[in-house]
N, C-alpha and C. Protein backbone atom coordinates (compact mmCIF):
# COMPACT_ATOMS: atom_id res chain seq x y z
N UNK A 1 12.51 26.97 -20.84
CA UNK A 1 12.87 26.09 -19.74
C UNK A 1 13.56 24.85 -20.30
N UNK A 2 14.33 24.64 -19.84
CA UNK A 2 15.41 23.60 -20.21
C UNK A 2 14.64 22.14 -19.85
N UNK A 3 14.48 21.45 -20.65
CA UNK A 3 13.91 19.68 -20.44
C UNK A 3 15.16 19.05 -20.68
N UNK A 4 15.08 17.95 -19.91
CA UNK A 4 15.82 16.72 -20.21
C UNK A 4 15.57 15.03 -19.70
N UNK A 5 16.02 14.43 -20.41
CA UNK A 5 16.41 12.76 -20.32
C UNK A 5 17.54 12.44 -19.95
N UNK A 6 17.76 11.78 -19.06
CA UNK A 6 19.42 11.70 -18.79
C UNK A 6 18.83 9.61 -18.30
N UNK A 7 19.57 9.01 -18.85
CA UNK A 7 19.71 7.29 -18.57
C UNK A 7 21.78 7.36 -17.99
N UNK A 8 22.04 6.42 -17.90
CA UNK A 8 23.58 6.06 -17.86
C UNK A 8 24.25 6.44 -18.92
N UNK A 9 23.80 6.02 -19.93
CA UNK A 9 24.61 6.10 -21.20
C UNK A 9 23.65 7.18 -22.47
N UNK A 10 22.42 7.89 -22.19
CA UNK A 10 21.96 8.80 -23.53
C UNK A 10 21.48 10.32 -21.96
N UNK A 11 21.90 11.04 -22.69
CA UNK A 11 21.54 12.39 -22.35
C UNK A 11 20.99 13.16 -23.70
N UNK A 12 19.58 14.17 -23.12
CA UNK A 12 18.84 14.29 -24.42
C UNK A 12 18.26 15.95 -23.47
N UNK A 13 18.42 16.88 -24.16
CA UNK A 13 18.57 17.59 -23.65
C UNK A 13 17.95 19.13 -24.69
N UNK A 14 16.92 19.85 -24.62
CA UNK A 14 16.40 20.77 -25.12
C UNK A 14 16.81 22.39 -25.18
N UNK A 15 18.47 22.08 -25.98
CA UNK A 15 19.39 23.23 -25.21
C UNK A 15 20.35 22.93 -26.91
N UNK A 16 20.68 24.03 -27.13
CA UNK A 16 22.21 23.86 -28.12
C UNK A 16 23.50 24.13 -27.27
N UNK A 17 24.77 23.77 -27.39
CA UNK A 17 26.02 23.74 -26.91
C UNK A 17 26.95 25.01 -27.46
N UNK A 18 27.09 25.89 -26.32
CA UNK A 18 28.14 27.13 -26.72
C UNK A 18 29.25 26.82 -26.17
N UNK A 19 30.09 26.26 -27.31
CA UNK A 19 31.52 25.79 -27.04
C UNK A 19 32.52 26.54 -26.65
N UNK A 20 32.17 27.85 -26.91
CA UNK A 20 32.83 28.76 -26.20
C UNK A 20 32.93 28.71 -25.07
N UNK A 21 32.24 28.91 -23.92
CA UNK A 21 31.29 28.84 -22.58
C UNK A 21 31.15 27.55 -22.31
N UNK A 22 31.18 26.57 -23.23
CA UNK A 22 30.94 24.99 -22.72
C UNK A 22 29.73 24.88 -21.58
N UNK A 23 28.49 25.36 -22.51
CA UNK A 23 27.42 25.82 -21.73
C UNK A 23 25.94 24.75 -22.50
N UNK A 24 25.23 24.79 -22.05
CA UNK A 24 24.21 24.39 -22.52
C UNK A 24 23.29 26.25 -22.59
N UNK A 25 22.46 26.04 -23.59
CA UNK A 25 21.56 27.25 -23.90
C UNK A 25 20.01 26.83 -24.52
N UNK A 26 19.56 26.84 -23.48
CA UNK A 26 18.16 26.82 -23.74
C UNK A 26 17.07 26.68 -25.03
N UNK A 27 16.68 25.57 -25.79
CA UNK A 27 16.25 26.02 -26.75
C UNK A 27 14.81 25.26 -27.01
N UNK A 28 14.11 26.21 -27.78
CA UNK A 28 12.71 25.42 -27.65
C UNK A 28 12.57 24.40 -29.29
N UNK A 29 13.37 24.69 -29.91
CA UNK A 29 13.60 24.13 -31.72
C UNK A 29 14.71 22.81 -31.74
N UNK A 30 15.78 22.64 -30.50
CA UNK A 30 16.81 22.52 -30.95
C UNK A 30 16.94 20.76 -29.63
N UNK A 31 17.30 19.79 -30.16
CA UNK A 31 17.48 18.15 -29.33
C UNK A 31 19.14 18.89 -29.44
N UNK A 32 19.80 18.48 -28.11
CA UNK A 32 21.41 17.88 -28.01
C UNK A 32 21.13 16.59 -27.71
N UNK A 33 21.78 15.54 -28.21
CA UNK A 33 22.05 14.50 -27.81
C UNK A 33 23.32 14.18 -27.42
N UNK A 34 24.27 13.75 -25.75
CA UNK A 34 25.28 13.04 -25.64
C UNK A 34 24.65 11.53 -25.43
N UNK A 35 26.02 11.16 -25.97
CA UNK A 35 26.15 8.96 -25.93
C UNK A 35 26.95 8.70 -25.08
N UNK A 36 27.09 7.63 -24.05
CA UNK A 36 27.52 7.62 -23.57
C UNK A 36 28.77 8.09 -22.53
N UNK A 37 28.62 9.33 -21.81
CA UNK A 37 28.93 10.46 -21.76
C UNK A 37 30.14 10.34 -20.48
N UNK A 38 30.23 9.30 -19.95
CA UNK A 38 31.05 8.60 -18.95
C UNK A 38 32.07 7.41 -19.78
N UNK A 39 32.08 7.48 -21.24
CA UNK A 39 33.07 6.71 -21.93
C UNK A 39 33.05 5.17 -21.25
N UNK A 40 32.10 4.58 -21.12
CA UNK A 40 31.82 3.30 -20.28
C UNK A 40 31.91 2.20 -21.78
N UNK A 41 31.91 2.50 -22.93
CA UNK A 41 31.65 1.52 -24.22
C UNK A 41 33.01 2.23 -25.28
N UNK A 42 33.52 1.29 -26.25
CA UNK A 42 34.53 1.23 -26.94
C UNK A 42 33.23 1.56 -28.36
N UNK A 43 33.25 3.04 -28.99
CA UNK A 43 32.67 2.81 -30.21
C UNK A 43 32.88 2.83 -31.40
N UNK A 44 32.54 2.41 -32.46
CA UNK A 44 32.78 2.18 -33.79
C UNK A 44 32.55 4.15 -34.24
N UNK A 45 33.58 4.43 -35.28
CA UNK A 45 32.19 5.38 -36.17
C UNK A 45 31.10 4.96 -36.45
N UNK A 46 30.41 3.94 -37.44
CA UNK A 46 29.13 3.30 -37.56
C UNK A 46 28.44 2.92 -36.64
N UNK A 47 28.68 2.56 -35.36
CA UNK A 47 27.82 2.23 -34.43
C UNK A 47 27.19 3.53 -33.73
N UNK A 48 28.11 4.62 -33.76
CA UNK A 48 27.76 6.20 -33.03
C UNK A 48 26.65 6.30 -34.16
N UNK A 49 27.12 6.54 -35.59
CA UNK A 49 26.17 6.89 -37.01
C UNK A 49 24.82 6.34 -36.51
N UNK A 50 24.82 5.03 -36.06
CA UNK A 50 23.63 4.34 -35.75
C UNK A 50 22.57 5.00 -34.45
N UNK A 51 23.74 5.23 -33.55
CA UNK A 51 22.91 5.66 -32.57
C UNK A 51 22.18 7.15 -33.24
N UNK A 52 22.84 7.42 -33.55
CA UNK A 52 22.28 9.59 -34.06
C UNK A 52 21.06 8.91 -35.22
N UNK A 53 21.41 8.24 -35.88
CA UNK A 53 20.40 7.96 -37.09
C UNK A 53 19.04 7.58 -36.32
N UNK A 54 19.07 6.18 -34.92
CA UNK A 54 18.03 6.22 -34.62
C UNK A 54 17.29 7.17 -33.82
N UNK A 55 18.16 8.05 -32.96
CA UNK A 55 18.15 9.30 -32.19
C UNK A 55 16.40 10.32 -33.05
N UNK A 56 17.60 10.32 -34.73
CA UNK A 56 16.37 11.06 -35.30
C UNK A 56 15.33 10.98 -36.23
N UNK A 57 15.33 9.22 -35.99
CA UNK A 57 14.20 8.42 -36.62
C UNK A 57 13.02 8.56 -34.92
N UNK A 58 13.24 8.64 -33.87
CA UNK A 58 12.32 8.59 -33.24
C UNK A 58 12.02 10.12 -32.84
N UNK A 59 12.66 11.05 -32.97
CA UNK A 59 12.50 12.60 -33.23
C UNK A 59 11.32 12.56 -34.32
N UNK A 60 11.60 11.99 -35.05
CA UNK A 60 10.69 12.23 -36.09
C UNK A 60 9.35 11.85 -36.17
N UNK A 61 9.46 10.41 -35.16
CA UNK A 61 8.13 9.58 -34.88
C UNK A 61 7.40 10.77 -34.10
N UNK A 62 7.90 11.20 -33.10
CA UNK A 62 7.06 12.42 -32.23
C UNK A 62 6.98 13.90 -32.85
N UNK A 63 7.20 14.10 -33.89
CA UNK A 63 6.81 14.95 -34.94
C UNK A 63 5.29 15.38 -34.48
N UNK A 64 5.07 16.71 -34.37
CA UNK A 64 3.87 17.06 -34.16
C UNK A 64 3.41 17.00 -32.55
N UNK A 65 4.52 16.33 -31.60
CA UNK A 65 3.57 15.89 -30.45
C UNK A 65 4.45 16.90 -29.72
N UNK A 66 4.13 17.14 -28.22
CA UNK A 66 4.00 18.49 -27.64
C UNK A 66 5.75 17.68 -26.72
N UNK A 67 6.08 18.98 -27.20
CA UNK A 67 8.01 18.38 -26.48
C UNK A 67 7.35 18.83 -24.81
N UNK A 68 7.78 17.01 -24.12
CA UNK A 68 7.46 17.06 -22.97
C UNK A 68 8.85 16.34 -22.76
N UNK A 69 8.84 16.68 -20.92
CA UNK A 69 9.75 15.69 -20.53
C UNK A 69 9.79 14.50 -20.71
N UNK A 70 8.28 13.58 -20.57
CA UNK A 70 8.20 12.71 -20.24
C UNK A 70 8.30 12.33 -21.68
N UNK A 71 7.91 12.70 -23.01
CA UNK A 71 8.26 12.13 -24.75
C UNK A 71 9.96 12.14 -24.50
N UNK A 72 10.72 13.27 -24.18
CA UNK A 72 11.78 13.21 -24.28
C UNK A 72 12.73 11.38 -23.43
N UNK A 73 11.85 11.47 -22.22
CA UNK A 73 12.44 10.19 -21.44
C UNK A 73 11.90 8.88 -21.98
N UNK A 74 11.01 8.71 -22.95
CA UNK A 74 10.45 8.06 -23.80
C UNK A 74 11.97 7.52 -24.82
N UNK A 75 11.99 8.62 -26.16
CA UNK A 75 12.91 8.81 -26.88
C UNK A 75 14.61 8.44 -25.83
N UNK A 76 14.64 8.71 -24.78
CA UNK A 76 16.27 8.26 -24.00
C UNK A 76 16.04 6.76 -23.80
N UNK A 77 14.43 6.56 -23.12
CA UNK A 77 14.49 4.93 -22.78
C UNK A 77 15.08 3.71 -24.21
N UNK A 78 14.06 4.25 -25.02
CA UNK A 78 14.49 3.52 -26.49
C UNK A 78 15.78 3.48 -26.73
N UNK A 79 16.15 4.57 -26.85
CA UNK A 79 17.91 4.80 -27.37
C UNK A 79 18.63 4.29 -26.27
N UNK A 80 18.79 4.01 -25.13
CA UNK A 80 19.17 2.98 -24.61
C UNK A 80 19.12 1.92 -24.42
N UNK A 81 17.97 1.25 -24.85
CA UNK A 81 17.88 0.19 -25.24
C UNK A 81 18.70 -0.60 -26.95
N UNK A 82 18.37 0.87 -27.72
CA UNK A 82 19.12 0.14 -28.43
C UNK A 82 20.77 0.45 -28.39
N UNK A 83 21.16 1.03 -27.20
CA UNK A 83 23.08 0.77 -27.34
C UNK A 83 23.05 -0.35 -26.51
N UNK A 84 21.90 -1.02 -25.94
CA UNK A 84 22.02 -2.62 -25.49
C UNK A 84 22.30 -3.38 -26.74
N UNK A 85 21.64 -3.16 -27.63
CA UNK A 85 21.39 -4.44 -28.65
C UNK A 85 22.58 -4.46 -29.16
N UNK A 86 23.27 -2.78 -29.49
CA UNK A 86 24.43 -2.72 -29.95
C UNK A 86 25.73 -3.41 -29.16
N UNK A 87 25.21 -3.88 -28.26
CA UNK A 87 26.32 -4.18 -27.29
C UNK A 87 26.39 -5.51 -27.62
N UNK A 88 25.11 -6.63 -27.09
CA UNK A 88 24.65 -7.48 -27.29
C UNK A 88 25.30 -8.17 -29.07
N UNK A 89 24.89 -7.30 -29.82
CA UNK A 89 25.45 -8.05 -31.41
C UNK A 89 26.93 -7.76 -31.28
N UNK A 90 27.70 -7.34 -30.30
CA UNK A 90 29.21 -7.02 -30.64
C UNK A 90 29.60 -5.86 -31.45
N UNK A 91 28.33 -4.86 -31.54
CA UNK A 91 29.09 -3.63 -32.14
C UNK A 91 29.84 -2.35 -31.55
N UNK A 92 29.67 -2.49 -30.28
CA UNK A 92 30.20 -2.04 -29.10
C UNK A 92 31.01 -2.82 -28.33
N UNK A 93 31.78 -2.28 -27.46
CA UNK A 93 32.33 -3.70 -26.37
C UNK A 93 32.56 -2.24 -24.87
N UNK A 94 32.79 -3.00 -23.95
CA UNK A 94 32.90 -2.18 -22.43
C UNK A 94 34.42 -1.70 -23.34
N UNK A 95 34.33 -0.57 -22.76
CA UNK A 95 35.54 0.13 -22.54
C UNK A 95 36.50 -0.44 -20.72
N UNK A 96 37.43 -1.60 -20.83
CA UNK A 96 38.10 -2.18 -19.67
C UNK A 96 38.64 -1.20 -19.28
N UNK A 97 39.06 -0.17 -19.95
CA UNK A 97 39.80 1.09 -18.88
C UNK A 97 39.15 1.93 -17.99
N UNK A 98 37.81 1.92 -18.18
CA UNK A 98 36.45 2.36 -17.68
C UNK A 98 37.01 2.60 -15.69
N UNK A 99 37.10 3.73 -15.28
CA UNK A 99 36.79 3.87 -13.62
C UNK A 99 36.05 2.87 -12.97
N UNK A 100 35.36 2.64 -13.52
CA UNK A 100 34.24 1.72 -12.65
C UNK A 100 33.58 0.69 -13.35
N UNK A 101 34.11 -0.49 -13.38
CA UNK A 101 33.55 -1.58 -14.72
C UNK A 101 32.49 -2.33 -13.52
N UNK A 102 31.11 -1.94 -14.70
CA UNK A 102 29.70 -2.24 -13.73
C UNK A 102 29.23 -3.08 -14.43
N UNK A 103 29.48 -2.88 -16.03
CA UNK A 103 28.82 -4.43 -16.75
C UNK A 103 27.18 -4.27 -16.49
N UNK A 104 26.83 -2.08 -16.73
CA UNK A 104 25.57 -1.92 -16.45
C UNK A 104 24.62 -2.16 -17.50
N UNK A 105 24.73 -3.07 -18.68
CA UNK A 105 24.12 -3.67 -19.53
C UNK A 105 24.20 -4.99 -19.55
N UNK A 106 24.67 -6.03 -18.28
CA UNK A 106 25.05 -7.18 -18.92
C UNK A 106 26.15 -7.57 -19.14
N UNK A 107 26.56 -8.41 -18.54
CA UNK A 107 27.88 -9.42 -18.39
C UNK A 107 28.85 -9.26 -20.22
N UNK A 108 29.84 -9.16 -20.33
CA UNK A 108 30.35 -9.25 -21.60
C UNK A 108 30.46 -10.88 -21.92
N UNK A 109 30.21 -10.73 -23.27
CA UNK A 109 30.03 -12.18 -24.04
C UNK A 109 31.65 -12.25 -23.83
N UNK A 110 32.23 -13.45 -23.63
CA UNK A 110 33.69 -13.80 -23.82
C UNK A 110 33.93 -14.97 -24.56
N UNK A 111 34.53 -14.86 -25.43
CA UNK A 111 34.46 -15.80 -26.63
C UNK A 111 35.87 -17.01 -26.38
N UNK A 112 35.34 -18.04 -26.31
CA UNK A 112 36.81 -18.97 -26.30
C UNK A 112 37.32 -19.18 -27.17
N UNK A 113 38.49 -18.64 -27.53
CA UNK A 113 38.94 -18.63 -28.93
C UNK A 113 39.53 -20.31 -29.17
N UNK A 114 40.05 -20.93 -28.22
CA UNK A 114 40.24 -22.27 -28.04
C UNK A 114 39.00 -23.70 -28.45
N UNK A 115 37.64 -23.33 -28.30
CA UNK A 115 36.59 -24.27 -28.48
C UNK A 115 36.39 -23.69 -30.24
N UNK A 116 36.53 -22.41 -30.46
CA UNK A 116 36.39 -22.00 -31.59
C UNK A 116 37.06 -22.41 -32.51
N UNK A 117 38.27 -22.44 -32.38
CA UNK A 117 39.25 -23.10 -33.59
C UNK A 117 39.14 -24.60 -33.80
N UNK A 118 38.82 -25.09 -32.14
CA UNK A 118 38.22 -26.78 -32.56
C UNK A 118 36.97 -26.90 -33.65
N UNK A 119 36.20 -26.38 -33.30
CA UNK A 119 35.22 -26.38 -34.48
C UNK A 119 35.06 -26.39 -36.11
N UNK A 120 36.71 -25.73 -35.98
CA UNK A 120 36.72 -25.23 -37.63
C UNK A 120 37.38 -26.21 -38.16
């Protein structure tokens, strides 16, 4: 039986991907993880690296514990939280070409580049 986590931006999903078929397939061994799956954030390579790295640092924390939906929506809540932080430190930014700019993490920091150069 197929489980999943789905937030705005992490889909977590107990299935491998047949790219052939562009299918999801059922699996009881196997996490898919998509990131932001509506292209709503501009990402780094290293910032994606980050997300998968923590993806399977908390896979690992639930090591041993019984794959439920509700561990799985556990593991999506976290990982969305942290593509907040990633957002928040500037390692991400909104994607402005975005269909629908919702600013569903929080207003973008906008930097005055004008007060900034006074400073220096």
């Amino acid at each position: 039986m197929l489980l999943k986590s789905t937030t705005r931006h992490i889909q977590i999903y107990t299935a491998t991907v047949d790219a052939e078929r562009n299918e999801l397939i059922d699996s009881d061994n196997q996490l898919t993880l998509d990131v932001d799956p509506d292209d709503e954030f501009n990402w780094t390579d290293n910032a994606i690296k980050k997300v998968y790295q923590q993806f399977e640092a908390l896979v690992a924390a639930y090591s041993g514990a019984d794959l439920t939906e509700y561990n799985l929506r556990r593991i999506g809540s976290d990982l969305e939280h942290f593509v907040r932080s990633l957002l928040q430190k500037g390692e991400i930014t909104y994607n402005l070409n975005h269909r629908a700019l919702n600013y569903s993490m929080g207003l973008p920091q906008v930097v005055n580049t004008e007060a900034q150069a006074a400073e220096e």
